[in-house]
Protein backbone atom coordinates (compact mmCIF):
# COMPACT_ATOMS: atom_id res chain seq x y z
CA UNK A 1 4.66 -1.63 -26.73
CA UNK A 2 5.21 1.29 -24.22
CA UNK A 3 4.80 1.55 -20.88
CA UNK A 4 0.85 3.13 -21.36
CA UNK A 5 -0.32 0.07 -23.03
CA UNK A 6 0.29 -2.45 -20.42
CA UNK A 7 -3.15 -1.92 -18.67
CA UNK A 8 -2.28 -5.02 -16.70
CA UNK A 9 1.58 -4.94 -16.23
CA UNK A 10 2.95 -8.43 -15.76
CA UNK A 11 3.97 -9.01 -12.22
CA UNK A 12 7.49 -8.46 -12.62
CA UNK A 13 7.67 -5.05 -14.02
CA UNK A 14 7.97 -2.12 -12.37
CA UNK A 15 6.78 0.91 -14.01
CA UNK A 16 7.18 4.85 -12.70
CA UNK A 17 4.93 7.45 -14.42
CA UNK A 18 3.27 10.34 -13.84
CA UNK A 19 -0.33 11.60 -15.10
CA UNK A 20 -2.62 15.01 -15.33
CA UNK A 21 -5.60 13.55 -16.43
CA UNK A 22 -8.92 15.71 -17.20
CA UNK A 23 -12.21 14.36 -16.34
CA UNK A 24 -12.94 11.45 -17.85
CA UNK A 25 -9.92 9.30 -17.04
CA UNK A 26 -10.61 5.91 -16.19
CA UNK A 27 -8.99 2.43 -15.66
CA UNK A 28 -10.73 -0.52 -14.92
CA UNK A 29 -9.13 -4.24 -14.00
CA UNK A 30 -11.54 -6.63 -13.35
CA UNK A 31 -8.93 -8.89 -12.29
CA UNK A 32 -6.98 -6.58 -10.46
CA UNK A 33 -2.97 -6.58 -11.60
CA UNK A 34 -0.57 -9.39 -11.10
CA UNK A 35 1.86 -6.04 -9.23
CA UNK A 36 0.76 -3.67 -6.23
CA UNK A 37 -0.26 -0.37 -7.33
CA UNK A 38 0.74 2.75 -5.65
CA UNK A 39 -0.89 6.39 -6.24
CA UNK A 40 0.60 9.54 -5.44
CA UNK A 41 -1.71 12.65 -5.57
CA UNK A 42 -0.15 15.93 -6.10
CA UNK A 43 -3.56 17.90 -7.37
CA UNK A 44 -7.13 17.53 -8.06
CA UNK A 45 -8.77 14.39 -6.82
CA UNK A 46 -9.08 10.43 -8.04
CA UNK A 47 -11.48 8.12 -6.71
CA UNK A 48 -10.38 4.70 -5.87
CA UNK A 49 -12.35 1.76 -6.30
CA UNK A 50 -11.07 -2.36 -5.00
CA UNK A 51 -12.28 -5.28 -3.34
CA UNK A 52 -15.45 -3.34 -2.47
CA UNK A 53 -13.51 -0.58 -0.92
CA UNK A 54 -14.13 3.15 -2.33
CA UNK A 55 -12.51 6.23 -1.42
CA UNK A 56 -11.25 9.78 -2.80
CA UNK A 57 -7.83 11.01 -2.92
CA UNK A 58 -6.52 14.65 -3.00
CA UNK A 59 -3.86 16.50 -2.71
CA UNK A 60 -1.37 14.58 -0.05
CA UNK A 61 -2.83 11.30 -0.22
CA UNK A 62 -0.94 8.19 -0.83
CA UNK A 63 -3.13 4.77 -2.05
CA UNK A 64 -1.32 1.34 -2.65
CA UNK A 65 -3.51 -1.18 -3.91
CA UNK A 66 -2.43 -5.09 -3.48
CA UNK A 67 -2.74 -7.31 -5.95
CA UNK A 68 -5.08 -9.89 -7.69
CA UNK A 69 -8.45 -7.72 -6.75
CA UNK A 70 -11.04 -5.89 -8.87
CA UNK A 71 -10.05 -2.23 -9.42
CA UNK A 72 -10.91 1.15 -10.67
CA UNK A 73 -9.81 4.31 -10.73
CA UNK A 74 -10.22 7.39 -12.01
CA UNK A 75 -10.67 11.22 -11.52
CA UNK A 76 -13.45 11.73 -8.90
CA UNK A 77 -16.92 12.70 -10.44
CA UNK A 78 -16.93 16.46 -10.46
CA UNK A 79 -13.33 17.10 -10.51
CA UNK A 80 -11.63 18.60 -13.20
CA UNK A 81 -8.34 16.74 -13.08
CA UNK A 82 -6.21 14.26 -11.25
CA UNK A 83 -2.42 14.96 -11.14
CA UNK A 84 -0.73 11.98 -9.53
CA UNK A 85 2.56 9.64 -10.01
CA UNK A 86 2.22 5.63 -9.85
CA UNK A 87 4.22 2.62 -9.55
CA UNK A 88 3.80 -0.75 -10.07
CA UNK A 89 5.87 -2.87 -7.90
CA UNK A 90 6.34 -6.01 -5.76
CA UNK A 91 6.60 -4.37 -1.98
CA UNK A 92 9.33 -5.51 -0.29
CA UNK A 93 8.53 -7.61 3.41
CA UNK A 94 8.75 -5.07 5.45
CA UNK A 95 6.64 -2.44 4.13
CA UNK A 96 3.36 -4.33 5.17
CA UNK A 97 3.68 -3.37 8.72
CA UNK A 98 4.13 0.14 7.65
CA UNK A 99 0.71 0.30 5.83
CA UNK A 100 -1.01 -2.14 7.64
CA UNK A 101 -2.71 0.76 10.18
CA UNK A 102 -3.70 2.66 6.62
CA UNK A 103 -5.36 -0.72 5.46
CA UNK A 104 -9.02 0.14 4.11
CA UNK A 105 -9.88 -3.33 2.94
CA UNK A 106 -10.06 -4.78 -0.15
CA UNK A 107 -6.23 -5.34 -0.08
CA UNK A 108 -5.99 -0.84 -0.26
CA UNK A 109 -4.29 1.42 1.74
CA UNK A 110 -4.96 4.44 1.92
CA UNK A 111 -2.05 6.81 4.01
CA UNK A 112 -4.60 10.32 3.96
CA UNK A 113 -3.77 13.70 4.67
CA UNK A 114 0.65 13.73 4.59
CA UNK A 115 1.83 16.21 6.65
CA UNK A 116 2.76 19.39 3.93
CA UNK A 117 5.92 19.72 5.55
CA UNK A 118 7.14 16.03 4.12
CA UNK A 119 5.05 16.47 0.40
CA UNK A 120 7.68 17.91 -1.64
CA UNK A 121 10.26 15.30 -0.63
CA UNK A 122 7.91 12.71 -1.84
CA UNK A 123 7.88 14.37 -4.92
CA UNK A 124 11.46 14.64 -5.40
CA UNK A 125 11.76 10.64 -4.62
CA UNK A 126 9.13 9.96 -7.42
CA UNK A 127 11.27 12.62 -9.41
CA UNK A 128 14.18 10.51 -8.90
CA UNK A 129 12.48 7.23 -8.80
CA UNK A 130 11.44 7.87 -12.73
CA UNK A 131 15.15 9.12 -13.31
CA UNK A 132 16.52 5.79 -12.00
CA UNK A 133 14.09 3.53 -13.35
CA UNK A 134 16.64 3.51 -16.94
CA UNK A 135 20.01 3.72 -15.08
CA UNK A 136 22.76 0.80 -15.79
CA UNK A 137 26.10 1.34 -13.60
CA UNK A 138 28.07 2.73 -17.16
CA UNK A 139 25.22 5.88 -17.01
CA UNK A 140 26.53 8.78 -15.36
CA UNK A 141 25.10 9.19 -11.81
CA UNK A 142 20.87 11.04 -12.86
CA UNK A 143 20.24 14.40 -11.45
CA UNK A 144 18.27 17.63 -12.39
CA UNK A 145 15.00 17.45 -13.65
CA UNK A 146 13.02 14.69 -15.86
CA UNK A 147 12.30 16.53 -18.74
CA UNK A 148 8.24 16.15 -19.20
CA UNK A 149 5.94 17.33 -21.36
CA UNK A 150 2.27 19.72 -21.02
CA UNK A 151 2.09 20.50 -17.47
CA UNK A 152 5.66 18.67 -16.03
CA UNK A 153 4.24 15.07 -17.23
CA UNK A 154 6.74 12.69 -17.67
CA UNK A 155 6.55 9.81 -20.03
CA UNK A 156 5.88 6.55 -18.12
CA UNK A 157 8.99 4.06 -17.47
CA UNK A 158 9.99 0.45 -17.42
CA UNK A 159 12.56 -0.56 -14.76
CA UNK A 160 15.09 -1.72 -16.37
CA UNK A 161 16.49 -4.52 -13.71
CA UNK A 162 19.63 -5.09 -11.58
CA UNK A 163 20.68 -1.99 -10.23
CA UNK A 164 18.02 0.13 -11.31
CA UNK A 165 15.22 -1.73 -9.38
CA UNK A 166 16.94 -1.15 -6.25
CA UNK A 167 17.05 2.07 -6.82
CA UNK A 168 14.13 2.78 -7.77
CA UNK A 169 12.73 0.19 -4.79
CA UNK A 170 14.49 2.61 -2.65
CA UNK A 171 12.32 5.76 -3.43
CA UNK A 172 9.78 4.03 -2.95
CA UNK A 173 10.38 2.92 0.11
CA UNK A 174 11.39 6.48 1.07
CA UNK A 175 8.02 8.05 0.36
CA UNK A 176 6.30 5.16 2.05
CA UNK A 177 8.28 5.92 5.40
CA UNK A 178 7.96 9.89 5.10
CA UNK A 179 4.39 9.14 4.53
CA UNK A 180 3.12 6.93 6.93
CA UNK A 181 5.31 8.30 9.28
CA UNK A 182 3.85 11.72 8.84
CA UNK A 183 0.18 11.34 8.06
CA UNK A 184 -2.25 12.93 10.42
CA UNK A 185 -6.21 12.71 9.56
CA UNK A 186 -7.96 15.68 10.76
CA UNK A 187 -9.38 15.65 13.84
CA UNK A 188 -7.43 13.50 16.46
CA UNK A 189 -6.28 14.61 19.14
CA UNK A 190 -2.64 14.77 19.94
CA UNK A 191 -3.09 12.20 23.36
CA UNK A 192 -5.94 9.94 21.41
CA UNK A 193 -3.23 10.05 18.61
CA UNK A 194 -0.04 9.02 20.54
CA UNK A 195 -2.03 6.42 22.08
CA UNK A 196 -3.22 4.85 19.41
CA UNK A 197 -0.42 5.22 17.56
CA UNK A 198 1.60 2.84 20.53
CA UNK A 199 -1.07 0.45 20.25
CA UNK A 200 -0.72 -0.11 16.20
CA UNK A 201 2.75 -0.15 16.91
CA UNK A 202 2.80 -3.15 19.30
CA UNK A 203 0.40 -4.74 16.79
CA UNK A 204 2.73 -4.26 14.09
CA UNK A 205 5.47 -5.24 15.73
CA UNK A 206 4.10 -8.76 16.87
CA UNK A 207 1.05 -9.43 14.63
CA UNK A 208 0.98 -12.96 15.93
CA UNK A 209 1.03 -12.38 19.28
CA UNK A 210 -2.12 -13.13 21.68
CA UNK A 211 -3.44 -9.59 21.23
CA UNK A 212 -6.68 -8.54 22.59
CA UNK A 213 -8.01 -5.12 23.62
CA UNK A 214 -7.61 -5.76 27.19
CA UNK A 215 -3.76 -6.29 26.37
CA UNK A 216 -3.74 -3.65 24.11
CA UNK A 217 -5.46 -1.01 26.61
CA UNK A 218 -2.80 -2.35 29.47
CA UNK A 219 -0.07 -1.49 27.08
CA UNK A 220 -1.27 2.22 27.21
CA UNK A 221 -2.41 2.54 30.37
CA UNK A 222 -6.17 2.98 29.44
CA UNK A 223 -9.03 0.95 30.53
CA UNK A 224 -10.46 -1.25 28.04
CA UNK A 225 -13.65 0.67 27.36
CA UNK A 226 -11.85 3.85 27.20
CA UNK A 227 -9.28 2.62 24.55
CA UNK A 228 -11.62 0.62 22.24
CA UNK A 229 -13.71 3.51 22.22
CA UNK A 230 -10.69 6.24 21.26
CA UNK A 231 -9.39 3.51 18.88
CA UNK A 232 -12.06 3.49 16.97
CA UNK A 233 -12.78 7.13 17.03
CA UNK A 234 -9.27 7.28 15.59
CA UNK A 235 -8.80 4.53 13.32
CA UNK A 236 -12.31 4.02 12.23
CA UNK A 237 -12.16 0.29 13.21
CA UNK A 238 -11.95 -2.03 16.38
CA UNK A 239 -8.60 -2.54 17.82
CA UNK A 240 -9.31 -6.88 16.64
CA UNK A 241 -10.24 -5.93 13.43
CA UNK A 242 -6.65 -4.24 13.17
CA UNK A 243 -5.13 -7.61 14.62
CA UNK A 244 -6.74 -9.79 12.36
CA UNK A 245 -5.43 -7.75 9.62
CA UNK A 246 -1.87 -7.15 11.08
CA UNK A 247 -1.79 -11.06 11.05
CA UNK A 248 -3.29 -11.25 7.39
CA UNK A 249 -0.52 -9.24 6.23
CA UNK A 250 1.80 -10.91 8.40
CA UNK A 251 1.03 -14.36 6.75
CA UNK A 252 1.20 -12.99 3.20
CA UNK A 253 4.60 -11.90 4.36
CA UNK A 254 5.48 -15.37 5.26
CA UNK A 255 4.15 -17.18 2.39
CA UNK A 256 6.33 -14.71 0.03
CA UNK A 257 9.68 -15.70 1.65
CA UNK A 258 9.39 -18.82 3.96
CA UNK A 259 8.48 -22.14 2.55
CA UNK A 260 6.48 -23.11 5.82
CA UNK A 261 3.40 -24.91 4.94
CA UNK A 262 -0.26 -23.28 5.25
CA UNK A 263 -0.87 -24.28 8.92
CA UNK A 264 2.60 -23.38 10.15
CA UNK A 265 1.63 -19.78 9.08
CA UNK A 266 -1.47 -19.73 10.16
CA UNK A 267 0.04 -20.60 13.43
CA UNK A 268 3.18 -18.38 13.51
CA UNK A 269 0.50 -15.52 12.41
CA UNK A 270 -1.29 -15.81 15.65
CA UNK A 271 -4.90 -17.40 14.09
CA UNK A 272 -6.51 -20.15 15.98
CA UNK A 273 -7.05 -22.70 12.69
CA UNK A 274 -6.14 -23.15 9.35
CA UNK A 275 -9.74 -22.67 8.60
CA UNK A 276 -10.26 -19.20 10.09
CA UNK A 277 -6.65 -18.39 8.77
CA UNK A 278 -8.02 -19.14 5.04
CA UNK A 279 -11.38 -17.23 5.43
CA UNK A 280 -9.17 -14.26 6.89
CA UNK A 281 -6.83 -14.23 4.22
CA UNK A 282 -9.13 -15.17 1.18
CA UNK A 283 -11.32 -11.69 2.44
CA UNK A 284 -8.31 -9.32 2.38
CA UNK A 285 -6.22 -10.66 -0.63
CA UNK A 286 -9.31 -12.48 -2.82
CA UNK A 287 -7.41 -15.72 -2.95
CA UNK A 288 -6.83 -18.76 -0.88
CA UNK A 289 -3.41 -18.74 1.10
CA UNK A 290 -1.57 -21.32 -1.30
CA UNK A 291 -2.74 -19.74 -4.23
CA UNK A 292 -1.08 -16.87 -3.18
CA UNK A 293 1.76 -18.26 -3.15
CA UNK A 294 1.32 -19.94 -5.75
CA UNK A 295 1.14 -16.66 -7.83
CA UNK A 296 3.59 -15.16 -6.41
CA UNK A 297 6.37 -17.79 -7.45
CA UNK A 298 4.82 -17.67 -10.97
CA UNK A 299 3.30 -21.66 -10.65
CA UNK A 300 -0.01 -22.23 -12.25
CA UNK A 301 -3.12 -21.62 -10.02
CA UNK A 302 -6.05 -24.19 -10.80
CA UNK A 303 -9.04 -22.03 -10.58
C-alpha cells in the first residue's frame, strides 16, 4: 500500500506529499480523517468543503482541517489545476492558538492571502519536510532538492517515526508561524489591523478568561461600539464568537494532554456549564468532549 491509497490515513501517520492536479480532482471523507489535514497552495485554486464550511484557496493560502468532520476537496469548478502540498498530522498544543483567529468553522482554518515575501520559505519547509519524513539518525544529514516527477511533483511520504517526526513536526510548525504571522486579507487597514490583531492576541493568550467586548475594547483603547464594529469588519465575526471558539480550542487542548475530567475543563476553559461547554464543543469538533478524547487516546467510542 503507498502513501496515495490511504484515503483515510490512520490517525497516527503522518504523510507529506505534494499534488498538480487537473480539473477533476476530488476527495471526499464522509467521516472526515482520524489526522488534521493541512493544504498548502502554491498555484491554481482548490475548493474546500467541512463541517458545513466552504471556501476557495489560491495561490498563498494555507487550510488545516481538524479531524473527525465531513470533508471535500478538490480543484475549484472552473479552474484548470490545483498545485498544493499536504500533511496529515496530529498538531502539537500549541499551534491551536496560532490558528484559532483563522478558524472558519467546521473545525477549518483557513490562514488567506500569506504575505509573498514569506511564500517561498514555506515552500522550502514543505521541501524539507518531505526530505525528512524518511530520515533515521545513520542517513546522512537531507539537502538539495526532492527529486519529483511531471511538473516538480514529489511522490507522497510516510513518516517514518522517532526522529523523523520531529523533524518533520518542525516544518510544519515553521510554515504555520511564518504564515499566520504574516497573513494579511485585503482590505484592512493598518490601525483596524493592529487593533484587532491585540485583541485576538489577549484572547489567545487567556481563552478562559472572563472576556467580553467591553474588556476587549478597554484593552485597546476603543469604545465598545467602535471595536465590535472594526472587529467584525476585520475578522468577519463578533469579538464572542472568537472567545467561544478560543475556549473550544482551548478545551480540546486540555482534553489531549490533561486527564481533568469534562467539567474541570469546561471550567478552566472559561464556559459557564458543562452543558453549554458540550454544545460548544460538539458544534466545532462534531463530537461530544469525552469522545474526543476518547479518540484521541485510541479507546473505543460507543456511537
Amino acid at each position: 500500500m503507498t502513501a496515495e491509497d490511504l484515503s483515510v490515513p490512520a490517525a497516527e501517520l503522518m504523510i507529506v506529499g505534494h499534488y498538480d492536479k487537473a480539473a477533476g480532482y476530488a476527495t471526499r471523507r464522509s467521516g472526515g480523517s482520524p489526522s488534521w489535514l493541512l493544504l498548502w497552495t502554491e498555484a491554481g485554486e482548490g475548493l474546500v468543503e467541512q463541517g458545513g464550511a466552504a471556501f476557495r484557496v489560491g495561490a498563498g493560502d494555507l487550510a488545516v482541517l481538524g479531524s473527525g468532520v465531513a470533508q471535500h476537496y478538490r480543484v475549484s469548478p472552473g479552474a484548470r489545476r490545483w498545485r498544493f502540498w499536504w500533511v496529515h498530522f496530529q498538531p502539537r498544543a500549541a499551534w491551536t492558538a496560532w490558528l484559532g483567529p483563522h478558524a472558519v468553522g467546521g473545525g477549518c482554518h483557513l490562514v488567506a492571502a500569506v504575505r509573498e515575501a514569506v511564500r517561498e520559505r514555506i515552500g522550502l519547509a514543505f521541501v524539507r519536510a518531505l526530505q525528512d519524513a524518511r530520515w533515521t539518525p545513520d542517513m546522512p544529514v537531507p539537502g538539495g532538492p526532492v527529486p519529483g516527477g511531471p511538473g516538480g511533483v514529489r511522490a507522497p511520504a510516510v513518516v517514518s517515526g522517532g526522529a523523523a517526526r520531529e523533524l518533520v513536526l518542525g516544518a510544519v510548525e515553521e510554515a504555520l508561524v511564518l504564515a499566520t504571522a504574516s497573513a494579511r486579507p485585503e482590505g484592512r487597514g493598518e490601525e483596524g489591523d493592529e487593533r484587532v490583531r491585540r485583541a485576538l492576541a489577549i484572547i489567545a493568550a487567556e481563552p478562559g478568561a472572563p472576556h467580553s467586548v467591553a474588556s476587549l475594547a478597554r484593552a485597546v483603547a476603543l469604545s465598545p461600539s467602535r471595536f465590535a464594529h472594526l472587529f467584525a469588519q476585520v475578522t468577519g465575526r463578533t469579538p464572542m464568537q472568537v472567545v467561544r471558539g478560543a475556549r473550544v480550542r482551548h478545551a480540546a487542548s486540555l482534553l489531549e494532554v490533561t486527564d481533568l475530567d469534562v467539567g474541570q475543563v469546561a471550567a478552566a476553559s472559561g464556559f459557564v456549564s458543562p452543558f453549554h461547554f458540550s454544545r460548544a464543543f460538539r458544534k466545532e469538533y462534531g463530537l461530544p468532549p469525552r469522545d474526543y478524547r476518547a479518540r484521541l487516546r485510541g479507546e473505543q467510542v460507543i456511537e
